[in-house]
Protein backbone atom coordinates (compact mmCIF):
# COMPACT_ATOMS: atom_id res chain seq x y z
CA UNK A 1 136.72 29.67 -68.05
CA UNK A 2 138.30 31.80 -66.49
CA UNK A 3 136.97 35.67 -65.40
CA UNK A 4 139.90 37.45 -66.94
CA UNK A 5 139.50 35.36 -70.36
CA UNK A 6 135.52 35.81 -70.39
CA UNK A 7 135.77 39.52 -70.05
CA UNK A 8 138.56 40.05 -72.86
CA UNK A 9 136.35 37.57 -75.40
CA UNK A 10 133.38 39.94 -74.51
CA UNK A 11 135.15 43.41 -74.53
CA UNK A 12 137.71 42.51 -77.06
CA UNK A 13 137.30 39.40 -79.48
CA UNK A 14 134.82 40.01 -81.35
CA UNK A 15 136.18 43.84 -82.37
CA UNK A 16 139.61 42.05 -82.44
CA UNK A 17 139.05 39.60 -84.92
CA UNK A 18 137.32 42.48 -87.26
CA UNK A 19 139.95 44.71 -87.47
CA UNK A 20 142.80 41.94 -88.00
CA UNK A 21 140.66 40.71 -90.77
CA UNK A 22 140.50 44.02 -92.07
CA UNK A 23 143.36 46.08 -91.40
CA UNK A 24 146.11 43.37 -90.08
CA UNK A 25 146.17 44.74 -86.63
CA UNK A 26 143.77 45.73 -83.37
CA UNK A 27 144.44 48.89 -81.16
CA UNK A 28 143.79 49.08 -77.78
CA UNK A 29 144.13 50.46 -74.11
CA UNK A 30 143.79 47.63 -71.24
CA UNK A 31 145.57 46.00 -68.84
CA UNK A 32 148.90 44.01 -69.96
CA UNK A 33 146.80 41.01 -68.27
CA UNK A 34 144.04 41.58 -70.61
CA UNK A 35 146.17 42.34 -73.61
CA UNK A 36 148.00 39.10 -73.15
CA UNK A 37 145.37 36.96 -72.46
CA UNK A 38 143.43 38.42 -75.94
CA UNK A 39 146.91 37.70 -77.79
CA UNK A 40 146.56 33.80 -76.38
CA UNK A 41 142.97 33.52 -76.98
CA UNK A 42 143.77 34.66 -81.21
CA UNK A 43 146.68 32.57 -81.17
CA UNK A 44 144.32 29.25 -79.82
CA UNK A 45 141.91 30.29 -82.50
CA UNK A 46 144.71 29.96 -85.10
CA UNK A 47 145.66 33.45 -85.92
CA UNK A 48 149.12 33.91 -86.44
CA UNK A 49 149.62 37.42 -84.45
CA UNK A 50 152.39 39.39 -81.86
CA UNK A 51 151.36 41.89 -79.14
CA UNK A 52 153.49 45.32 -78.73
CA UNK A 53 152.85 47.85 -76.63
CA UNK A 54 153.99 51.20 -78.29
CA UNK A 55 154.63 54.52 -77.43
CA UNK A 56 154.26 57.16 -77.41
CA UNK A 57 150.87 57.03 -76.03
CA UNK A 58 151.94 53.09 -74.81
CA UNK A 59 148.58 51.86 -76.85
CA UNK A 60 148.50 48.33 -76.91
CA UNK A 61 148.47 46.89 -81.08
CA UNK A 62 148.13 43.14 -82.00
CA UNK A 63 149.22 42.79 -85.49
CA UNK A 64 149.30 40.19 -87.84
CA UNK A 65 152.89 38.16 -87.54
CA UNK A 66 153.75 39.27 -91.37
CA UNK A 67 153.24 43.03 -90.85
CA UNK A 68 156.13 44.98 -90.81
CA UNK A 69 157.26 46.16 -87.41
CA UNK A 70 158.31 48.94 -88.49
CA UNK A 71 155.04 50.14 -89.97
CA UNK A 72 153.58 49.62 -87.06
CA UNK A 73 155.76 51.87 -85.21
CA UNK A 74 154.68 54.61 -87.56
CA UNK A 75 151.31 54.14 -87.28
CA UNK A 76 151.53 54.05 -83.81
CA UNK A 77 153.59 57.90 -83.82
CA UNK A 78 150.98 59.02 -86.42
CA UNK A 79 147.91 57.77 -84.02
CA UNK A 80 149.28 59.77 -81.16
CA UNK A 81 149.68 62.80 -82.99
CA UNK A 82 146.45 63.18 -84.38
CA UNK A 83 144.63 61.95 -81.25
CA UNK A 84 146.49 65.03 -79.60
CA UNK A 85 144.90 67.15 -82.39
CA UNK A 86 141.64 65.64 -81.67
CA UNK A 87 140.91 63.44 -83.89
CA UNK A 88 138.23 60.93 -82.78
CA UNK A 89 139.57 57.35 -81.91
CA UNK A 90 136.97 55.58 -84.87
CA UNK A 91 139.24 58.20 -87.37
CA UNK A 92 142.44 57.13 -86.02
CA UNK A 93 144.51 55.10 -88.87
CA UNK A 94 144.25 51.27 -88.39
């Protein structure tokens, strides 16, 4: 196994698989390295999922292949705006 796939099962999986099971998507900040190789390992574990990167705050999201794109989008707008009002990341919509 590689270093760069063990350290994105234990930083990321786990929290990963969570949130797509309970809100069709998984924010994060990492590395594009990192964020790829988490999209690959949900993929091999048979979720059916698509890695963006959005602005404005260029937060990394993998979402569930059925969610809407454009939702997505929004949410990511709506996340930047209230983290620049301070609102804690665990309050940030999903």
């Amino acid at each position: 196994m590689s270093d760069l796939r063990e350290a994105v099962e234990k930083t990321h999986l786990a929290a990963a698989q969570s949130s797509i099971n309970n809100n069709d998507r998984y924010w994060f900040f990492d590395a594009r390295p990192s964020a790829n190789m988490l999209a690959t390992i949900l993929k091999e574990i048979g979720y059916e999922v698509i890695l963006h990167e959005l602005g404005p705050d260029w937060e990394h999201v993998v979402s569930l292949a059925s969610k809407s794109v454009s939702g997505t989008i929004e949410a990511a707008e709506l996340r930047a705006a209230q983290r620049e009002n301070g609102v804690p990341e665990a309050s940030l919509p999903k």
